[in-house]
C-alpha atoms as a PDB file:
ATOM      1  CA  UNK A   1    -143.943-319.863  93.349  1.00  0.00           C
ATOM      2  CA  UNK A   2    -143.807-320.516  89.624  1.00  0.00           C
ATOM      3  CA  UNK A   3    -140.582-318.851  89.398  1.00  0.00           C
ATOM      4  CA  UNK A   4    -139.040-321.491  92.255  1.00  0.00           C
ATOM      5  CA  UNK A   5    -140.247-324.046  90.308  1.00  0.00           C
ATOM      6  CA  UNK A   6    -140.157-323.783  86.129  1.00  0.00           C
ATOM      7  CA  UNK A   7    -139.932-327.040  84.873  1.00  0.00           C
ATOM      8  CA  UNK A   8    -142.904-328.481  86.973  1.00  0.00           C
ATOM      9  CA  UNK A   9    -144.705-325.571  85.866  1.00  0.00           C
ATOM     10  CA  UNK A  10    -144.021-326.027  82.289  1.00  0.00           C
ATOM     11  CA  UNK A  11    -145.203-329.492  82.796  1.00  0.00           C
ATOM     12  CA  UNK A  12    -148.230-328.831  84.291  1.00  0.00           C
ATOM     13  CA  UNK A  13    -149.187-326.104  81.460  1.00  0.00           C
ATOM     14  CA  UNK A  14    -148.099-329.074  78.589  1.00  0.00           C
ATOM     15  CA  UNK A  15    -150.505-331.258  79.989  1.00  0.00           C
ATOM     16  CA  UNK A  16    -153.055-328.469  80.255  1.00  0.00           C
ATOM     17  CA  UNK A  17    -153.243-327.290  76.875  1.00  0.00           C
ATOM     18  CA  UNK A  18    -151.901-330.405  74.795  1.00  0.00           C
ATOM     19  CA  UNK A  19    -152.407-333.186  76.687  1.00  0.00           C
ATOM     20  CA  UNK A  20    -155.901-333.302  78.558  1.00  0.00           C
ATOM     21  CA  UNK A  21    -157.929-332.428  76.218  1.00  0.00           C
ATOM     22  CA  UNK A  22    -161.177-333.605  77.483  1.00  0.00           C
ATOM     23  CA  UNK A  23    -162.734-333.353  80.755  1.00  0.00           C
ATOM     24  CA  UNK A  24    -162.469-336.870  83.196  1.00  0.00           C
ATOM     25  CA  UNK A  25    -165.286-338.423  84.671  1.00  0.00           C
ATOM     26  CA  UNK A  26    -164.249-339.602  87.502  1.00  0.00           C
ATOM     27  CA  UNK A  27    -160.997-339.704  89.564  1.00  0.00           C
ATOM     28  CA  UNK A  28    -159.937-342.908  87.490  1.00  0.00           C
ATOM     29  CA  UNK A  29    -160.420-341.545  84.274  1.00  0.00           C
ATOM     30  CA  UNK A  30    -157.907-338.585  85.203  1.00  0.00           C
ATOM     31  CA  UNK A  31    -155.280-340.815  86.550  1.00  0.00           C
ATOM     32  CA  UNK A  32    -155.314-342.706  83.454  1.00  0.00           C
ATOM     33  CA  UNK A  33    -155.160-339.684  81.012  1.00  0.00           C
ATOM     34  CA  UNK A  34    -152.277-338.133  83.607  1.00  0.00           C
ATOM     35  CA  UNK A  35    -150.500-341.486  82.992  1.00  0.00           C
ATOM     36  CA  UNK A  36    -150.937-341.623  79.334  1.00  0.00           C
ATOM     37  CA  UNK A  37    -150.028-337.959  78.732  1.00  0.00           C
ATOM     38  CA  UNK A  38    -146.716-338.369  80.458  1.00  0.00           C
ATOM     39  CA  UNK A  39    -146.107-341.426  78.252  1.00  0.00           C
ATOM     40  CA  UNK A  40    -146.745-338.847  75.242  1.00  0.00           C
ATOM     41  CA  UNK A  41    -144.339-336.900  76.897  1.00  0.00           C
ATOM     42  CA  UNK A  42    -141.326-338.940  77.415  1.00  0.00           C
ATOM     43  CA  UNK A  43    -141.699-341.311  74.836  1.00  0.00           C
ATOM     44  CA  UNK A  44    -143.419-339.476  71.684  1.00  0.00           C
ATOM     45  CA  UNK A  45    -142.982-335.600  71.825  1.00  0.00           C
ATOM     46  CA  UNK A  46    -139.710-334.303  70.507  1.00  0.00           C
ATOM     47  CA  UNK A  47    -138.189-331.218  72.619  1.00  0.00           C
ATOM     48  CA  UNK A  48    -136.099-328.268  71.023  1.00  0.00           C
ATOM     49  CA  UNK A  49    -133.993-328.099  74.018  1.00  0.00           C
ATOM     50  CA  UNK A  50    -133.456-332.294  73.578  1.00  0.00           C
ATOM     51  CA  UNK A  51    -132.346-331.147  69.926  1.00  0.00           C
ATOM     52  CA  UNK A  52    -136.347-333.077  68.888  1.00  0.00           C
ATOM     53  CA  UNK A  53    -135.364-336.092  70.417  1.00  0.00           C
ATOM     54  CA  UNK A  54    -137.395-337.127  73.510  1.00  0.00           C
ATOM     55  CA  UNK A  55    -136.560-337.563  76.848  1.00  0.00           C
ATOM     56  CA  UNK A  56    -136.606-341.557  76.758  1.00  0.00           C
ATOM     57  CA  UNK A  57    -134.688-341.237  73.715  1.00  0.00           C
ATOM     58  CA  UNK A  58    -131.623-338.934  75.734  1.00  0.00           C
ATOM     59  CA  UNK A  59    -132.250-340.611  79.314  1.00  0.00           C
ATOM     60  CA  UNK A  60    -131.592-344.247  76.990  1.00  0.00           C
ATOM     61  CA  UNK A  61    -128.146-342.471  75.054  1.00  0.00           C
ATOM     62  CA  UNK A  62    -126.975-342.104  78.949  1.00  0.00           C
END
């Protein structure tokens, strides 16, 4: 249930449209794009609701 679960969700639609842009050859090539987009995600791409910091950048201020 998408409603249950938001935030995975949202995640999952990020990597979608943003992230994976091409598609993998083989079951390596996805885990290694999966891996590098949620690098993207926590370490380079600012978030509104982070006031465009990232999430290493908060989870570090902790």
């Amino acid at each position: 249930d998408c409603y249950q679960n938001a935030l995975a969700e949202r995640v999952n639609g990020i990597l979608k449209m943003e992230l994976l842009l091409k598609k993998p050859k083989d079951l390596k090539e996805a885990r290694t794009m999966v891996a590098e987009s949620v690098d993207i995600y926590n370490q380079m791409r600012p978030h509104t609701a982070l006031k465009y910091k990232t999430p290493d950048e908060v989870h570090r201020a902790f």
